[in-house]
Protein backbone atom coordinates (compact mmCIF):
# COMPACT_ATOMS: atom_id res chain seq x y z
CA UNK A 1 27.85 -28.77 32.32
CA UNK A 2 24.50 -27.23 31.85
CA UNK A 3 23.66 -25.42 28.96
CA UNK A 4 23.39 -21.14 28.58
CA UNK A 5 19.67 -20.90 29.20
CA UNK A 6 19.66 -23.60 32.13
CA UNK A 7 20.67 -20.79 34.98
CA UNK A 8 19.78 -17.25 35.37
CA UNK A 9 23.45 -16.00 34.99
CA UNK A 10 23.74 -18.11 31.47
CA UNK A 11 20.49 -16.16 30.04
CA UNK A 12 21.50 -12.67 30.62
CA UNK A 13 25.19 -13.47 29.67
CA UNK A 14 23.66 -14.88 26.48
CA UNK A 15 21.74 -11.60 26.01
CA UNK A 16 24.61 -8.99 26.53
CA UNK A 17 26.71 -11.36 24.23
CA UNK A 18 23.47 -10.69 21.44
CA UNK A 19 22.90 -7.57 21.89
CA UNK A 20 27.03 -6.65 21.35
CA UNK A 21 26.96 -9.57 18.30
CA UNK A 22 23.69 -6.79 17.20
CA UNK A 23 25.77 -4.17 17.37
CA UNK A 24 29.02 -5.60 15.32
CA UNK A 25 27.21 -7.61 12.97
CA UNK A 26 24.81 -6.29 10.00
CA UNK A 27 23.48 -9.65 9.35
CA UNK A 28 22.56 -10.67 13.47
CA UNK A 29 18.90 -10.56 14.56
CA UNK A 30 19.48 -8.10 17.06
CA UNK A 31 20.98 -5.39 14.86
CA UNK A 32 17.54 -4.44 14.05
CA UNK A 33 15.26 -4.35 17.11
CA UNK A 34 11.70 -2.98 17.18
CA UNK A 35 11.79 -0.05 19.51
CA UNK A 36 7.66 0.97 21.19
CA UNK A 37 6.78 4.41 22.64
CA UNK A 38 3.73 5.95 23.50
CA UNK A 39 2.38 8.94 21.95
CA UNK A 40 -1.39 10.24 22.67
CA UNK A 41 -2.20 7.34 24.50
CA UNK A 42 -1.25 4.83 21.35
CA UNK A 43 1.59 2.33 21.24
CA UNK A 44 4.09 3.19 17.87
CA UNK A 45 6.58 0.89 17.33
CA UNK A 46 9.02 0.73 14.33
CA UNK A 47 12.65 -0.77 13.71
CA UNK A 48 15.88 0.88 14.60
CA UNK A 49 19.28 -0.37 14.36
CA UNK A 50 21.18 -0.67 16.97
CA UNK A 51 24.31 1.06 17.46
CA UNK A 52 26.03 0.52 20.85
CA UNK A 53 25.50 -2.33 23.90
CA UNK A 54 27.40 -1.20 27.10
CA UNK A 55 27.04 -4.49 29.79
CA UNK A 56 28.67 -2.09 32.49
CA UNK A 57 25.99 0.65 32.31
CA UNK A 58 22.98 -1.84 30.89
CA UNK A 59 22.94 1.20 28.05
CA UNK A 60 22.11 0.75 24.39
CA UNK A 61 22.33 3.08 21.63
CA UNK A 62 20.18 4.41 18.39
CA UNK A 63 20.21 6.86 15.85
CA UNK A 64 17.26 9.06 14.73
CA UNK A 65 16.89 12.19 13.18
CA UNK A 66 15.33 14.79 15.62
CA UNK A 67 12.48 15.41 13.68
CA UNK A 68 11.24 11.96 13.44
CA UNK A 69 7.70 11.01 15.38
CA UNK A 70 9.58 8.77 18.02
CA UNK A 71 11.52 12.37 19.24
CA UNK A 72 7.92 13.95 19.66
CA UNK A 73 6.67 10.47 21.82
CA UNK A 74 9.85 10.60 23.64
CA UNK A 75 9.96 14.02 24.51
CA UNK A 76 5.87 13.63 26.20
CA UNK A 77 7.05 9.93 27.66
CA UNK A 78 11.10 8.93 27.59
CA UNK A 79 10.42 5.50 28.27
CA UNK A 80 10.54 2.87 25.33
CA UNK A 81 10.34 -0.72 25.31
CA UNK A 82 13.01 -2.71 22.85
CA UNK A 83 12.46 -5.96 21.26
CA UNK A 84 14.33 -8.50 19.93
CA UNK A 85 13.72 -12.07 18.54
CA UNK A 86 16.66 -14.28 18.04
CA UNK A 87 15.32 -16.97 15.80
CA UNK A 88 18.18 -19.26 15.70
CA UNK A 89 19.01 -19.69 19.53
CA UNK A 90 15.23 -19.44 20.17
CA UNK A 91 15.45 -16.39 22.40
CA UNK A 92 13.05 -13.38 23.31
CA UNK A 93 14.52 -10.31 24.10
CA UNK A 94 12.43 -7.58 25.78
CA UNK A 95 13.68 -4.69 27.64
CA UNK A 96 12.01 -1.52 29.35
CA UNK A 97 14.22 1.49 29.12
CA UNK A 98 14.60 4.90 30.87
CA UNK A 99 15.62 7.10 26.85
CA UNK A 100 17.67 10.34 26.86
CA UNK A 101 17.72 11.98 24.16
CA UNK A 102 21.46 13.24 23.05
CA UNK A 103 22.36 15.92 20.06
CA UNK A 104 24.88 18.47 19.69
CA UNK A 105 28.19 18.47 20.52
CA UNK A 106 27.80 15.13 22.39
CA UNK A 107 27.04 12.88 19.29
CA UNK A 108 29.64 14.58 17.23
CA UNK A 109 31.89 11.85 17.61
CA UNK A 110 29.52 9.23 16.43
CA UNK A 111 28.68 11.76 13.44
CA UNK A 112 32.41 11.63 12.45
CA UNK A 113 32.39 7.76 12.74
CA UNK A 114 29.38 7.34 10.08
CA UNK A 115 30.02 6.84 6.55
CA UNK A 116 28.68 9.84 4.29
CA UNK A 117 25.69 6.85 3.11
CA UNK A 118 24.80 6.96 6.99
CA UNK A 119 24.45 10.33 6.88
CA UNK A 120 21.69 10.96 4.90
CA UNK A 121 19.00 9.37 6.84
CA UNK A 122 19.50 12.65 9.11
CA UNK A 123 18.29 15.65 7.54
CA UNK A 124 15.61 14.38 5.03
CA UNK A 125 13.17 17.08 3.70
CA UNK A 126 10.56 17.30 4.46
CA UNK A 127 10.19 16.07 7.71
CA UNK A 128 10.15 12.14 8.03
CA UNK A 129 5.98 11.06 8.31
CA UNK A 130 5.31 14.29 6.62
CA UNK A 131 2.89 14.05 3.99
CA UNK A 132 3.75 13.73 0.00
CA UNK A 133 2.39 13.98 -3.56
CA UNK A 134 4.31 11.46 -4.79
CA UNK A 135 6.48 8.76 -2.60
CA UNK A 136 9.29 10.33 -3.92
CA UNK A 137 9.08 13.63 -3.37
CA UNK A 138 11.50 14.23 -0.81
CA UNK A 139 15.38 14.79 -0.54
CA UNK A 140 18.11 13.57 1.73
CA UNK A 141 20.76 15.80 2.60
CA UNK A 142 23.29 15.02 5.57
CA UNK A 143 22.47 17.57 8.52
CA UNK A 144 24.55 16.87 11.79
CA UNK A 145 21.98 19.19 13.36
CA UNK A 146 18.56 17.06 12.81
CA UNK A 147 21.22 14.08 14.29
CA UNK A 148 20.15 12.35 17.80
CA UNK A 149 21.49 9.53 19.53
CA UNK A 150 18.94 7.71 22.10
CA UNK A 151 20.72 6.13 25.06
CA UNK A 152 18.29 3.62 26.05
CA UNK A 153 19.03 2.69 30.29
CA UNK A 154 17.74 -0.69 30.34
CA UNK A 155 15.53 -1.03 33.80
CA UNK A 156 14.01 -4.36 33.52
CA UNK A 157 14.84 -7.61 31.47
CA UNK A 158 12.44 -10.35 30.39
CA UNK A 159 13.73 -12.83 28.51
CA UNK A 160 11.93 -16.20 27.32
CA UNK A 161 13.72 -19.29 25.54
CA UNK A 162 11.78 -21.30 23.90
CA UNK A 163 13.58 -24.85 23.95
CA UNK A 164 12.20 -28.01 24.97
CA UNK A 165 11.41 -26.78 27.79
CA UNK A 166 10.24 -22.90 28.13
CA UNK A 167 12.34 -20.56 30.29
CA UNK A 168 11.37 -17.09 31.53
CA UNK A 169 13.54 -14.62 33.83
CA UNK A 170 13.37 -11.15 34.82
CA UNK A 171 16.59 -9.04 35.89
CA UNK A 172 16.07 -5.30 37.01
CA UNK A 173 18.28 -2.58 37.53
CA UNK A 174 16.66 -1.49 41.28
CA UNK A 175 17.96 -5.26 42.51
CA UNK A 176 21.43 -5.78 40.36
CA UNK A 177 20.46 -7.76 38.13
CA UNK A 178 20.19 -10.49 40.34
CA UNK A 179 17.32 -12.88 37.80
CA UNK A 180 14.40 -14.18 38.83
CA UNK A 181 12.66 -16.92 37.29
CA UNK A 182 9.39 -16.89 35.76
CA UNK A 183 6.35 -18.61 34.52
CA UNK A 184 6.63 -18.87 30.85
């Protein structure tokens, strides 16, 4: 029996079941992936957690507040590239996505889900990346209507293990998923 990142099917099984373990479990590697935009020509990256991992739709999920810089890069370019590093089963993640961004009466349901704590990372004053006098000089303050969730189409895979031997694939969305291996 070969192993999960000997055949194209075993890597991108092995990514949807990281990407859901991400989503269930605070402590996984993939709860916290670095999510890249472009805004003004320059590459921003910064962590998000991730919230949802739908296999049927090849959809993920995040949480921002609607004033934060990644809603102003988004809004210019919705494309943003996800990252992920699973150090223990030696596994790059990397995954070009198509980004809506949803608010309103759409999210509510996710709103209801969060825990008051949740909350108030949506709604802090002023603005998040707005200048202070002091670092503290801000307040948070729950506000359903700064609340966005980003649902991230994935529309290409690459994925690299880095075993005894190095394995690279690609899967996109245009051809199925279908894999193709590549040169490490």
């Amino acid at each position: 029996m070969s192993e999960w990142f000997e055949t194209l099917n075993g890597l991108h099984d092995r990514m949807w079941q990281r990407l859901s373990r991400g989503v269930a479990d605070h402590k996984s590697p993939s709860r916290q992936p670095t999510l890249a935009t472009v805004r003004d020509g320059w590459p921003e990256a910064r962590t998000i957690v991730l919230r949802a991992a739908d296999r049927d739709t090849a959809t993920l999920e995040v949480y921002t507040d609607l004033q934060s810089d990644k809603i102003a890069s988004l809004r210019d370019a919705p494309r943003g590239a996800l990252h992920v590093w699973e150090d223990k089963k030696r596994l790059q993640i990397r995954l070009q996505c198509a980004v809506t961004i949803l608010t309103s009466d759409t999210v509510r349901d996710r709103w209801d889900r969060m825990p008051d704590t949740g909350r108030l990372s949506y709604g802090v004053t002023p603005q998040p990346g707005a200048p202070l006098t002091d670092a503290l000089a801000y307040d948070k303050a729950p506000d359903f209507e700064r609340f966005a969730v980003l649902r991230c189409a994935i529309q290409t895979i690459d994925l690299v293990h880095l075993g005894d031997d190095h394995r690279r694939a690609a899967f996109t969305r245009a051809d199925g998923w279908q894999g193709q291996w590549l040169s490490p």
